[in-house]
C-alpha atoms as a PDB file:
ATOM      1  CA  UNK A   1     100.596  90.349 107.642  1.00  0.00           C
ATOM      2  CA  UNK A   2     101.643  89.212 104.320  1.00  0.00           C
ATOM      3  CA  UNK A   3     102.433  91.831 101.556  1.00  0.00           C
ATOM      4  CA  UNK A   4     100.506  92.477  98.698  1.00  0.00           C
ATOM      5  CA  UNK A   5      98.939  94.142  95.925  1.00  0.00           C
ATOM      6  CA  UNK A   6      94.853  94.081  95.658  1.00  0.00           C
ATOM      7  CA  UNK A   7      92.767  95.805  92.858  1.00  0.00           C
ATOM      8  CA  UNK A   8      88.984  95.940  93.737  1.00  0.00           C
ATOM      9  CA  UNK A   9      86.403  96.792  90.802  1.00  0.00           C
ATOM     10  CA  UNK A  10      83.726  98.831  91.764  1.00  0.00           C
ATOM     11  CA  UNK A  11      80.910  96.930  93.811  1.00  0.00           C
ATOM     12  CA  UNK A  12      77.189  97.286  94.066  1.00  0.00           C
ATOM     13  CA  UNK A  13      75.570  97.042  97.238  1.00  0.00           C
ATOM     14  CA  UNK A  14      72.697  95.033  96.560  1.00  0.00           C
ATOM     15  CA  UNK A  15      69.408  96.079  98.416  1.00  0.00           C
ATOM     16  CA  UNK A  16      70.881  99.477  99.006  1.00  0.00           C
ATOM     17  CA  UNK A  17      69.405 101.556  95.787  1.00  0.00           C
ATOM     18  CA  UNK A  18      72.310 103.096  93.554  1.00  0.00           C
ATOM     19  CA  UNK A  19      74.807 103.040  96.260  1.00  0.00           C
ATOM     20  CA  UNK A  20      78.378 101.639  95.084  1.00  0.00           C
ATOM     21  CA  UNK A  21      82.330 101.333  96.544  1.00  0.00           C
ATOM     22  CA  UNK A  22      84.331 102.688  93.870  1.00  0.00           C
ATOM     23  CA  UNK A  23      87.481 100.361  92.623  1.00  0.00           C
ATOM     24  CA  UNK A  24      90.493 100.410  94.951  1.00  0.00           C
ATOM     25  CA  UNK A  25      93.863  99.663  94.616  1.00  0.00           C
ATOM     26  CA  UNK A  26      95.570  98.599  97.647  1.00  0.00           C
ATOM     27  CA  UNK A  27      99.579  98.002  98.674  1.00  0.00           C
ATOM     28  CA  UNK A  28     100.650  96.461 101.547  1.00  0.00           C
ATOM     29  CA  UNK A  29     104.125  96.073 102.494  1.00  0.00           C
ATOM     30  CA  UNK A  30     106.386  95.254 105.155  1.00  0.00           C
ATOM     31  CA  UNK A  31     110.480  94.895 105.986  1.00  0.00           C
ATOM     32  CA  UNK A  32     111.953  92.529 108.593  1.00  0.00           C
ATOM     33  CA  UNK A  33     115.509  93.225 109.850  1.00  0.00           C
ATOM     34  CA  UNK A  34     117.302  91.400 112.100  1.00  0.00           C
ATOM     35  CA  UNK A  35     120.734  93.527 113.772  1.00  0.00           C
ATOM     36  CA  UNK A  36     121.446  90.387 116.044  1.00  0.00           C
ATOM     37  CA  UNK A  37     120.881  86.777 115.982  1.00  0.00           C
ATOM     38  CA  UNK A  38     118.355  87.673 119.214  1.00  0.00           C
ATOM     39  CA  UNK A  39     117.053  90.899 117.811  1.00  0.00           C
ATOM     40  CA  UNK A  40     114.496  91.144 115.334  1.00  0.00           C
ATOM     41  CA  UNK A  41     112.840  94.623 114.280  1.00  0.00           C
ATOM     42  CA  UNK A  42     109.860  94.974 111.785  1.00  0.00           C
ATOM     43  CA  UNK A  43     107.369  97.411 110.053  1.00  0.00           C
ATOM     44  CA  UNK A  44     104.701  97.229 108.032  1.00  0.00           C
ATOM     45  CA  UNK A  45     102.317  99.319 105.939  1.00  0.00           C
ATOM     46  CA  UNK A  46      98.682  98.851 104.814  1.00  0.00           C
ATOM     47  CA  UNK A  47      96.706 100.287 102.216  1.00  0.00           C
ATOM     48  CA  UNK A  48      99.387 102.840 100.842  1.00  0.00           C
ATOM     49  CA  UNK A  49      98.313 103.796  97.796  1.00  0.00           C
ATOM     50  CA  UNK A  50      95.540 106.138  99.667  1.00  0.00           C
ATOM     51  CA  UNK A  51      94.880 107.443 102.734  1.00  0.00           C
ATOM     52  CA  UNK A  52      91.425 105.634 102.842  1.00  0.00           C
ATOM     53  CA  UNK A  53      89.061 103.801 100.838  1.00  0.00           C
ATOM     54  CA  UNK A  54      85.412 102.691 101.240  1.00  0.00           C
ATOM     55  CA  UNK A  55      84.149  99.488 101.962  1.00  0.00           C
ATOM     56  CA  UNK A  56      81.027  97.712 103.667  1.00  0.00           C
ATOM     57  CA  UNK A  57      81.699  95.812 106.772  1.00  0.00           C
ATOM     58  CA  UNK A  58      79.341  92.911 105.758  1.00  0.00           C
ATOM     59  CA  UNK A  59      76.893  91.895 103.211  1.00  0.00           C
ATOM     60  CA  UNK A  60      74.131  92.362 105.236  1.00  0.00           C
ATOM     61  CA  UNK A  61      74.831  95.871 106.531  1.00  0.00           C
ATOM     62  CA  UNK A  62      74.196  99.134 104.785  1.00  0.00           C
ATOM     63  CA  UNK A  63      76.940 100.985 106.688  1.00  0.00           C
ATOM     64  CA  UNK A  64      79.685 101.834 104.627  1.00  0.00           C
ATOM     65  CA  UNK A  65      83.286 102.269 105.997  1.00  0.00           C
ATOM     66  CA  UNK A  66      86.655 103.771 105.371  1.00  0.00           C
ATOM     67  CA  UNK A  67      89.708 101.883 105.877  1.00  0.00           C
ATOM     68  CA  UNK A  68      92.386 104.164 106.916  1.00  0.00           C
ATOM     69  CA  UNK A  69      96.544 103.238 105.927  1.00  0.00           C
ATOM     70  CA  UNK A  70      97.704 101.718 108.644  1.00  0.00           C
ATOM     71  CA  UNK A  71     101.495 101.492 110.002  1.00  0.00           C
ATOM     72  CA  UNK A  72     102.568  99.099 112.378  1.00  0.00           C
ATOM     73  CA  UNK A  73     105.639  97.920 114.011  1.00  0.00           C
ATOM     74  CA  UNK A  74     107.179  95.266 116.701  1.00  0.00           C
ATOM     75  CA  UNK A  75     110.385  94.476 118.324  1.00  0.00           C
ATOM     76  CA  UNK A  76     111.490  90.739 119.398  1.00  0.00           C
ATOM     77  CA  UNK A  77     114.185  89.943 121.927  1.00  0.00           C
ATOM     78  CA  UNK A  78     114.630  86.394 122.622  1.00  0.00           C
ATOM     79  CA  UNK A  79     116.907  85.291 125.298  1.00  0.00           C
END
């Protein structure tokens, strides 16, 4: 996952009367560190600036979602 910084404006949902997703601002980070030339260790954040925002899966669907921040992590050993 790459790291970044996204503002969305505030969208209509077209077809769905006067329902909107309010402007977002979104940060996504991440840190690699590597102890040993066979070790590496990483972690990474997404979306967080907020502990959720809305969005709609699809342009065709009405249902509205919340993306939630996210934290993930892995651990390489090559041998």
């Amino acid at each position: 996952m790459p790291p970044g910084i996204t503002w969305i404006t505030r969208l209509p949902a077209n077809g769905l009367g006067t329902t909107t997703i309010p402007a977002y601002f979104r940060l996504d980070l991440g840190l690699i560190w590597h102890p040993t030339k066979t070790l590496e260790i990483g972690v990474w954040g997404q979306n967080l600036t907020e502990g959720r925002h809305a969005e709609f899966p699809n342009l065709n669907s009405s249902v509205q979602t919340e993306i939630p921040r996210g934290i993930n992590g892995r651990i390489i050993w090559t041998f």
